[in-house]
Protein backbone atom coordinates (compact mmCIF):
# COMPACT_ATOMS: atom_id res chain seq x y z
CA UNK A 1 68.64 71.00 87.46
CA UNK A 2 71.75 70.72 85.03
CA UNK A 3 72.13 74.08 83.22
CA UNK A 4 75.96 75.81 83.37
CA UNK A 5 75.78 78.40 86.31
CA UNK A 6 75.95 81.91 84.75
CA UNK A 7 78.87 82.43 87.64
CA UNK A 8 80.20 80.90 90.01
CA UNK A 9 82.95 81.63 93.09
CA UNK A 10 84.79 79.35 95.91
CA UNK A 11 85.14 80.69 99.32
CA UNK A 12 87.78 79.90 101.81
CA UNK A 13 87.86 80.97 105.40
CA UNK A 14 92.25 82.59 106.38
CA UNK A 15 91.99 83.62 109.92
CA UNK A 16 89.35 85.27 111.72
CA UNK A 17 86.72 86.36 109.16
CA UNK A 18 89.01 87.01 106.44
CA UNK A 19 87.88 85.26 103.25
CA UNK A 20 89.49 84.20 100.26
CA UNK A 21 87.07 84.33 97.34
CA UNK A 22 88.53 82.33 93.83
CA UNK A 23 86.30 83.73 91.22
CA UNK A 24 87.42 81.86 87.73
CA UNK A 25 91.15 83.44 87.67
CA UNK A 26 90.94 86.00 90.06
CA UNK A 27 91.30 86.34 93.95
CA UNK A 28 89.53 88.65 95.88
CA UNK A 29 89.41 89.03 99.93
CA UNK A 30 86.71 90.11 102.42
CA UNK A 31 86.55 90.41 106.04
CA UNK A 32 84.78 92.14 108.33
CA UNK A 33 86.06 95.70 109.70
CA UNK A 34 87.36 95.85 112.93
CA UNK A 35 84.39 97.17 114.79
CA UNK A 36 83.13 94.15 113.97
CA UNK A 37 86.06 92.25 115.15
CA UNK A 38 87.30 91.65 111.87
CA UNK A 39 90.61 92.74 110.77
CA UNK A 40 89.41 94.63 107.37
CA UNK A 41 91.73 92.95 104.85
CA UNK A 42 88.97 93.26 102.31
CA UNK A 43 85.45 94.52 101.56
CA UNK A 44 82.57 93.44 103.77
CA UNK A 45 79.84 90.72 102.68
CA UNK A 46 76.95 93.56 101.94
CA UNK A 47 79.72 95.97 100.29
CA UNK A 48 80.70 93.43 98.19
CA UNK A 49 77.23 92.82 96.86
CA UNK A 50 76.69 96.89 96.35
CA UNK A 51 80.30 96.57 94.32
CA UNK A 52 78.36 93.45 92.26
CA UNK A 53 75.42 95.93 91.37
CA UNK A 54 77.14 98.63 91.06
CA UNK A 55 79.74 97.35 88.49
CA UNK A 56 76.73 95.56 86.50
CA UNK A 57 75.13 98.95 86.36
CA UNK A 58 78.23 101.18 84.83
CA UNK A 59 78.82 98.12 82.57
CA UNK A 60 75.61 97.57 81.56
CA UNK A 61 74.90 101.46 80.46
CA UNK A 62 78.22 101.44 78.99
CA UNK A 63 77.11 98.69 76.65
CA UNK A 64 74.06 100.59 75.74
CA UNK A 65 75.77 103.23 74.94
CA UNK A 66 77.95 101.89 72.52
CA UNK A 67 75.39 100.23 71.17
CA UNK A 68 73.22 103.57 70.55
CA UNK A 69 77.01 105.66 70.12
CA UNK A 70 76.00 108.00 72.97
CA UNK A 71 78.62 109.88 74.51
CA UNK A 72 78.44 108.63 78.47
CA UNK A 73 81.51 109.69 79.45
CA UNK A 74 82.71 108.50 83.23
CA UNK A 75 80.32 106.69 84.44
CA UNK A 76 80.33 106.58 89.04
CA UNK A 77 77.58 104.96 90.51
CA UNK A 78 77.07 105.52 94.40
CA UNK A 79 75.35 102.47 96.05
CA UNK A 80 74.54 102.49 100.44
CA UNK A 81 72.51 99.57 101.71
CA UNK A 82 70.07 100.45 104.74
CA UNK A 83 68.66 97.61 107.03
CA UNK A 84 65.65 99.28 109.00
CA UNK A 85 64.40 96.28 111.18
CA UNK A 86 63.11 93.41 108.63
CA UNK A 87 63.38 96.17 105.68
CA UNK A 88 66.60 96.32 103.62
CA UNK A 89 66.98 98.66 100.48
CA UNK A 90 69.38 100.11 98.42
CA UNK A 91 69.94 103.85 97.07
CA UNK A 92 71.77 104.28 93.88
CA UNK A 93 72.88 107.16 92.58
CA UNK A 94 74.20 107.08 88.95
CA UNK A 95 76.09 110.07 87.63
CA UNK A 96 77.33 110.48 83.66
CA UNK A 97 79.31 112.92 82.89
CA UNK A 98 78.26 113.13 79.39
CA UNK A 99 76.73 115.36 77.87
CA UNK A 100 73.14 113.69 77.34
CA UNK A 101 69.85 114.56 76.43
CA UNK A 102 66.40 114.39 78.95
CA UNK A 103 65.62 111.73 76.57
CA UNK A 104 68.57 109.75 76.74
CA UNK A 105 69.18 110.54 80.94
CA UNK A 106 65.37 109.08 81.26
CA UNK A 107 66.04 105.95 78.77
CA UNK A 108 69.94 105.21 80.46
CA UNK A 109 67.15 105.35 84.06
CA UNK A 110 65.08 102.90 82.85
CA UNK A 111 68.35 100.68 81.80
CA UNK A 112 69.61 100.92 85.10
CA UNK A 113 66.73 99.02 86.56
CA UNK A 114 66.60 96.40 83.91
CA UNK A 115 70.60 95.39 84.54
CA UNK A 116 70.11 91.45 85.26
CA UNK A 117 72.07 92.25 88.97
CA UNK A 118 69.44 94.87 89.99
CA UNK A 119 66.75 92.28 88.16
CA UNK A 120 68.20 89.48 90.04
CA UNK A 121 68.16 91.73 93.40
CA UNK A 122 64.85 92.60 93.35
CA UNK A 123 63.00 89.04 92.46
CA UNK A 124 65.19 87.37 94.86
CA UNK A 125 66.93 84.48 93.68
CA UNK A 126 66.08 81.00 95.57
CA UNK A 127 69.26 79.39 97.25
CA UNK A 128 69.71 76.00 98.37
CA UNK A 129 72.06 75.01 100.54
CA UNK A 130 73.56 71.07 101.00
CA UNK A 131 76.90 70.63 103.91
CA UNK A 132 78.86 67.70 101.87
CA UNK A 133 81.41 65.47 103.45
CA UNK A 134 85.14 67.07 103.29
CA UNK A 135 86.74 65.67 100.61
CA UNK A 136 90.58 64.47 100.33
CA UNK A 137 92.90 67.39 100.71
């Protein structure tokens, strides 16, 4: 397959579990809390990936809204992930602070599922994985 990734990111373990992510200009860390025995330099794996849907959600109505020149006003969205044994989901709350109609709240719902991280999310995407020789440093 030889289509341009939509996105793309380079990890590289510090010390410990702290991570150094490169995504295109910007640098962003995660680790694992200490509980954990991390030493919490930066968001967790799974928060990360809440802070991914949860950004293409308040972008994604925000767009909308332009486009249909509704007044959104702040936009928060409010994201836990649950694991209950093989079971994971995800809550998300969105609040607007707007002043919208029923007809627009139910319409900026139905957006909300159809953002493509909460579309990605929920098909599951397919990964393949290949360990490659280190190259020269």
């Amino acid at each position: 397959m030889s289509t341009k990734p939509v996105a793309a990111a380079v990890v590289e373990s510090l010390t410990g579990y702290a991570q150094k992510i490169q995504v295109g200009r910007h640098v962003v860390g995660a680790d694992e809390p200490t509980f954990r025995d991390g030493t919490d330099t930066g968001p967790a794996p799974y928060e990360l990936l809440l802070s991914a849907l949860g950004a293409c959600t308040a972008i994604t109505l925000v767009m909308y809204a332009q486009r249909k020149a509704w007044d959104l006003g702040q936009v928060h969205v409010e994201l836990k992930l649950f694991k209950e044994g093989e079971t994971t989901r995800i809550e998300r709350d969105v609040r607007l602070g707007g002043a919208l109609t029923p007809e627009q709240r139910a319409r900026l719902l139905e957006v909300c599922e159809k953002t493509p991280v909460t579309k990605t999310l929920k098909a599951g995407a397919g990964i393949t994985t290949r360990l490659v020789e280190p190259g020269p440093d």
